[in-house]
N, C-alpha and C. Protein backbone atom coordinates (compact mmCIF):
# COMPACT_ATOMS: atom_id res chain seq x y z
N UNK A 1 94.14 -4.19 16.78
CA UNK A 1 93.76 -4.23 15.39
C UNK A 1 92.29 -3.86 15.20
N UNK A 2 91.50 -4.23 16.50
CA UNK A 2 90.18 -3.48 15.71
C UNK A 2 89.80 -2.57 16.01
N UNK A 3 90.15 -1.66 17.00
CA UNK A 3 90.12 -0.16 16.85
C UNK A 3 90.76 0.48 15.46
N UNK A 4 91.69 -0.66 14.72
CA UNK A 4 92.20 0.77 13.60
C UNK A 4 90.69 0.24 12.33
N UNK A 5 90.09 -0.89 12.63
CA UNK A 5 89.02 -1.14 11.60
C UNK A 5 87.96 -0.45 11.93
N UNK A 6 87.78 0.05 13.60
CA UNK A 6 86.55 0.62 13.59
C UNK A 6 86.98 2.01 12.71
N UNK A 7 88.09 2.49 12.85
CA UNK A 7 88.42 3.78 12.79
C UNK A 7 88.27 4.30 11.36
N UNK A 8 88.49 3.24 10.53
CA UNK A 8 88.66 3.19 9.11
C UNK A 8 86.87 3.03 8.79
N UNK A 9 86.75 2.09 9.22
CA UNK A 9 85.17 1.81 9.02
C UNK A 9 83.96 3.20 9.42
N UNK A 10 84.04 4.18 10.63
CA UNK A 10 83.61 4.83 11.42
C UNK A 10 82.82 5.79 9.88
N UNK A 11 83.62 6.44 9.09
CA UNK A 11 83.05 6.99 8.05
C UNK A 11 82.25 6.86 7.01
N UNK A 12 81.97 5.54 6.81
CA UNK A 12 81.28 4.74 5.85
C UNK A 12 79.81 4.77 6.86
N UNK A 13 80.06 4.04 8.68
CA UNK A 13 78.83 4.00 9.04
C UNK A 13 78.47 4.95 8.90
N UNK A 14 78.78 6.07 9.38
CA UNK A 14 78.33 7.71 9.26
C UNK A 14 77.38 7.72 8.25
N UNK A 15 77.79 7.58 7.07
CA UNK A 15 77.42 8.36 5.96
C UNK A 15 75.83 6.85 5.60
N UNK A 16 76.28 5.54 5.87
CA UNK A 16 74.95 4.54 5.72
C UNK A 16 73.93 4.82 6.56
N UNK A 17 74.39 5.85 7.79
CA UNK A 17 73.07 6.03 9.11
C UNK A 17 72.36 7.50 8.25
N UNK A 18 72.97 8.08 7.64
CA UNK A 18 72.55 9.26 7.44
C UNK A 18 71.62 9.27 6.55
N UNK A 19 72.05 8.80 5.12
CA UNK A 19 71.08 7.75 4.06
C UNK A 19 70.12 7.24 4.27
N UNK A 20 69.71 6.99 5.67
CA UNK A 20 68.78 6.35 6.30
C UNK A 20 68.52 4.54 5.62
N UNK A 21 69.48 4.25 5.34
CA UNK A 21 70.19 2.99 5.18
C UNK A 21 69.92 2.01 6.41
N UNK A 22 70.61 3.06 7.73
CA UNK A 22 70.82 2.17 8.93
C UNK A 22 69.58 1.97 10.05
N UNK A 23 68.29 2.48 9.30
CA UNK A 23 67.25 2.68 10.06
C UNK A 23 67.33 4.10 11.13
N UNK A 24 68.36 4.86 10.83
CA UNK A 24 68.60 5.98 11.87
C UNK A 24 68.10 7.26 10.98
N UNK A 25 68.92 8.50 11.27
CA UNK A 25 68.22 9.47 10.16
C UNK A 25 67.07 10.20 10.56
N UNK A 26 66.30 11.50 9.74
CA UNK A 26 65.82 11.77 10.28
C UNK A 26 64.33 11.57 9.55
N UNK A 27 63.52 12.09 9.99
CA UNK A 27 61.99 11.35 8.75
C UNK A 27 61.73 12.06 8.04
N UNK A 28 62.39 13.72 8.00
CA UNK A 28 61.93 14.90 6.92
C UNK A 28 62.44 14.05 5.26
N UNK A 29 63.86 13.37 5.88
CA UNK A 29 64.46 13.10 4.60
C UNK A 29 63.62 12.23 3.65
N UNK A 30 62.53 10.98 4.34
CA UNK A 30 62.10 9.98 3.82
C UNK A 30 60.51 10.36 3.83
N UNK A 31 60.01 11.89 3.70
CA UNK A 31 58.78 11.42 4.23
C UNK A 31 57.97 12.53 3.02
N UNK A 32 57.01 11.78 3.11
CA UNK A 32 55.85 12.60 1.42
C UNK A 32 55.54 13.63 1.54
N UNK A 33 55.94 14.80 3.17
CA UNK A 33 55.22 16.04 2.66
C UNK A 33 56.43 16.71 2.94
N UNK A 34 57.78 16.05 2.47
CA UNK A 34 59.22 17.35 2.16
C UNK A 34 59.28 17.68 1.06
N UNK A 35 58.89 18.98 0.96
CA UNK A 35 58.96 19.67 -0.56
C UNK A 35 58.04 21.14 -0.24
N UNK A 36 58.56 21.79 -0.70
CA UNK A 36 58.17 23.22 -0.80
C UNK A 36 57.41 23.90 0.76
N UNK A 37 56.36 24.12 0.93
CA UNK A 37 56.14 24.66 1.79
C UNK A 37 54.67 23.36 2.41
N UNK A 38 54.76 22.56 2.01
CA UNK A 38 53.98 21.60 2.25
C UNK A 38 54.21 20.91 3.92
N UNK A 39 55.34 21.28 4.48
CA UNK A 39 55.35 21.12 5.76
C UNK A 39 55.30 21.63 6.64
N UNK A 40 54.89 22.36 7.75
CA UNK A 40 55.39 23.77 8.31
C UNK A 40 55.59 23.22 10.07
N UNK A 41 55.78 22.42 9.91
CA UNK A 41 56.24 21.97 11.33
C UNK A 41 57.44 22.50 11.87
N UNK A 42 57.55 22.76 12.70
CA UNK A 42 58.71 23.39 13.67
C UNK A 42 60.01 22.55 13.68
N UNK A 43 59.88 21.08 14.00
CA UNK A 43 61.11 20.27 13.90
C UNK A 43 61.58 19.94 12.34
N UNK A 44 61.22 20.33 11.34
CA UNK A 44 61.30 20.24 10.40
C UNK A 44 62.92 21.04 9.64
N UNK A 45 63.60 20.52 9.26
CA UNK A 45 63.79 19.44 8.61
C UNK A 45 64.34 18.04 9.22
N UNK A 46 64.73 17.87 10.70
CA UNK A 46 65.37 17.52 11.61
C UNK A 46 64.37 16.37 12.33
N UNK A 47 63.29 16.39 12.05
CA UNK A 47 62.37 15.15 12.75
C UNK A 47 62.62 14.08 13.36
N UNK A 48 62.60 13.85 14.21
CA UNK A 48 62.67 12.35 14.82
C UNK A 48 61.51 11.52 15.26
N UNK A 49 60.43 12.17 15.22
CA UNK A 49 59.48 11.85 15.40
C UNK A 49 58.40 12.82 14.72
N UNK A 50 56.88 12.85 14.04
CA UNK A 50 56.62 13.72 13.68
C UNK A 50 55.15 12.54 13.77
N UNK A 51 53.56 13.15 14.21
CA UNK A 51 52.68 12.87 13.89
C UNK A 51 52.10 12.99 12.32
N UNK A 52 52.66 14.23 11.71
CA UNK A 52 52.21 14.01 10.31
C UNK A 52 53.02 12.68 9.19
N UNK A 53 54.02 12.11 9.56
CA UNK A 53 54.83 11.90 9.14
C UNK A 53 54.23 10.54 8.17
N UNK A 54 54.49 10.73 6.28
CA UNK A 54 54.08 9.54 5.72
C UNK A 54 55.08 9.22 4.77
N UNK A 55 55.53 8.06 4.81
CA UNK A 55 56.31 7.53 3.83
C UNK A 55 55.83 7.71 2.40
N UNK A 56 57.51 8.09 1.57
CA UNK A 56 56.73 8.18 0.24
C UNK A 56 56.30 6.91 -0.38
């Protein structure tokens, strides 16, 4: 029985990690210089780590 809850459940986590809900995610999504050409970093949009990186 709880493999069929993870299984059911599995899509919801997906989509709360992505949201950056789950503390996962990446930092382009959450961070003050995504927008126009204001970033030009290479890992960008995909960041997992980034020295410029500031919360909005």
């Amino acid at each position: 029985m709880g493999s069929l809850l993870r299984m059911i459940l599995a899509p919801f986590r997906a989509l709360f990690t992505r949201l950056g809900a789950g503390g996962g995610g990446y930092l382009c999504d959450r961070c003050k210089w995504d927008y126009g050409d204001a970033c030009r970093r290479p890992e960008r949009p995909n960041a997992r780590s980034c020295p410029d990186f500031k919360g909005r």
